[in-house]
C-alpha atoms as a PDB file:
ATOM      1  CA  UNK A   1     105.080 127.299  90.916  1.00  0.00           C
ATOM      2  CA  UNK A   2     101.641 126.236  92.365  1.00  0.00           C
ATOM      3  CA  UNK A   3     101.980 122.832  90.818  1.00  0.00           C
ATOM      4  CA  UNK A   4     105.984 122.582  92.542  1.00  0.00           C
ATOM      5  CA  UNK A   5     104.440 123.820  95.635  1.00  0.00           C
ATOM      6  CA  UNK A   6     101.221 120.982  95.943  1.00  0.00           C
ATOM      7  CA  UNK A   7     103.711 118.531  94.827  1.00  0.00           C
ATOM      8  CA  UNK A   8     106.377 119.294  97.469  1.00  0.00           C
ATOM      9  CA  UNK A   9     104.771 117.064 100.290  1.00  0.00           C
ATOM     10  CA  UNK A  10     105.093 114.282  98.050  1.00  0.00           C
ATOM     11  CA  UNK A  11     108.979 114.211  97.725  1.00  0.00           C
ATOM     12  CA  UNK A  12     109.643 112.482 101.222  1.00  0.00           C
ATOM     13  CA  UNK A  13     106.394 109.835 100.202  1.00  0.00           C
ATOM     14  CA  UNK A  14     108.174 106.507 100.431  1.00  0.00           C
ATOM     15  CA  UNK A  15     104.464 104.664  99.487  1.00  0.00           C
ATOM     16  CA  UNK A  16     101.076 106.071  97.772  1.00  0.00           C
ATOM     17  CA  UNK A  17      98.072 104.246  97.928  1.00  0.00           C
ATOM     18  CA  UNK A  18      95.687 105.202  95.301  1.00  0.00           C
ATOM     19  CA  UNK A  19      91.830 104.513  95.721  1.00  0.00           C
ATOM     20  CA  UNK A  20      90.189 104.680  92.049  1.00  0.00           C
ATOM     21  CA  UNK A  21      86.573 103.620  90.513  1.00  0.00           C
ATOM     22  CA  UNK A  22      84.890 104.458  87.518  1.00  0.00           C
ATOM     23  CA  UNK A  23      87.277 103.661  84.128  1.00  0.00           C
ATOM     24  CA  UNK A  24      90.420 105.955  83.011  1.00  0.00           C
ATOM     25  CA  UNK A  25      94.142 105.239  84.059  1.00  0.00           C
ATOM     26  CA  UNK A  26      94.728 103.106  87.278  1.00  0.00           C
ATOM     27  CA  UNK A  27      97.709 103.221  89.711  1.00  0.00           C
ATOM     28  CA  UNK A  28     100.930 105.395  89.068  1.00  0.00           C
ATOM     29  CA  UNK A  29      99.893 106.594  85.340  1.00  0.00           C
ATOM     30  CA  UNK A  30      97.171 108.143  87.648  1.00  0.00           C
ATOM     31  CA  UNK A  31      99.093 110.463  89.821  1.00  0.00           C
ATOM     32  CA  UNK A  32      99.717 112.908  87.228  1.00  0.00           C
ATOM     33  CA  UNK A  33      96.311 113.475  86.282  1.00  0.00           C
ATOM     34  CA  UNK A  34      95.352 113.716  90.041  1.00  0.00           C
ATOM     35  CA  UNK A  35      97.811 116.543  91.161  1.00  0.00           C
ATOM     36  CA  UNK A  36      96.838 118.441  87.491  1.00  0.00           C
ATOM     37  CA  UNK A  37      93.594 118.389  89.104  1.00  0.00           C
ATOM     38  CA  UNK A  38      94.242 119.816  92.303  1.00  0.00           C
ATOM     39  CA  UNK A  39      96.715 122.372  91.056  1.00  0.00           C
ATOM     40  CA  UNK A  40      93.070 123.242  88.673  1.00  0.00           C
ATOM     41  CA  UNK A  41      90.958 123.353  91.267  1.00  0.00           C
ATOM     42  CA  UNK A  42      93.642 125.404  94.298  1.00  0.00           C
ATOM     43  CA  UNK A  43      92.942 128.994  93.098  1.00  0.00           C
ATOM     44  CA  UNK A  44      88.817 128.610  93.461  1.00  0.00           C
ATOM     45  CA  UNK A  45      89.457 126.949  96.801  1.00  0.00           C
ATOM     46  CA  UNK A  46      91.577 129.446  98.262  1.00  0.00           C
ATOM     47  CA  UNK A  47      89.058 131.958  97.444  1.00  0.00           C
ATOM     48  CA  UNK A  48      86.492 130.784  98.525  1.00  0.00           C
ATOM     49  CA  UNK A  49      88.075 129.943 101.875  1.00  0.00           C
ATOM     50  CA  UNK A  50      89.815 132.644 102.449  1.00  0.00           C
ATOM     51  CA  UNK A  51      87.987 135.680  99.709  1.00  0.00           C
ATOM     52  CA  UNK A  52      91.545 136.623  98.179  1.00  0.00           C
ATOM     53  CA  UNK A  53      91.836 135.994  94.622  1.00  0.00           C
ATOM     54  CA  UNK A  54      94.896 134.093  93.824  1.00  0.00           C
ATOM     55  CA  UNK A  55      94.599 135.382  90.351  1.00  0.00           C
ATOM     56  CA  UNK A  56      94.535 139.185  91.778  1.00  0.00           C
ATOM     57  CA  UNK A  57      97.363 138.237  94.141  1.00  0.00           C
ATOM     58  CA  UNK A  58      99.928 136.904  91.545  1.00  0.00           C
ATOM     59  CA  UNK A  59      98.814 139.616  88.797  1.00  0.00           C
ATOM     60  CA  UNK A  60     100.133 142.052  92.112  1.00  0.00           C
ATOM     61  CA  UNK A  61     103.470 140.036  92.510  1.00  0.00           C
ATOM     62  CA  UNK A  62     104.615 140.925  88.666  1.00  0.00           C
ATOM     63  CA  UNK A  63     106.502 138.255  86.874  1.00  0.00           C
ATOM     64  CA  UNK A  64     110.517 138.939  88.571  1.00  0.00           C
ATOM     65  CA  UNK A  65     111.810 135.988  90.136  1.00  0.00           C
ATOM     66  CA  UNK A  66     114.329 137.840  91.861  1.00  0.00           C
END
């Protein structure tokens, strides 16, 4: 779900423009990687911007979908 919702901007993207140094994968075999890494690093972010644990939060929410 996290990883759907940080990817959701990027379904109207008509062009990306990737900026990359260093070795590893350029260009589109990049992207992947990229949002893995942001979808990693979203739960410490949150809390420490905002001090709810995302973690806490979901564990409250059970595991229904409705």
């Amino acid at each position: 779900q996290v990883a759907e919702a940080v990817a959701q901007p990027l379904l109207g993207t008509r062009r990306v423009t990737l900026v990359a140094g260093g070795s590893g994968a350029v260009g589109v075999a990049r992207l992947p990687g990229e949002i893995l890494d942001v979808v990693t690093r979203l739960p410490s972010a949150v809390e420490a911007l905002t001090g709810v644990s995302v973690a806490q939060v979901r564990g409250g929410l059970g595991t229904s979908r409705g």
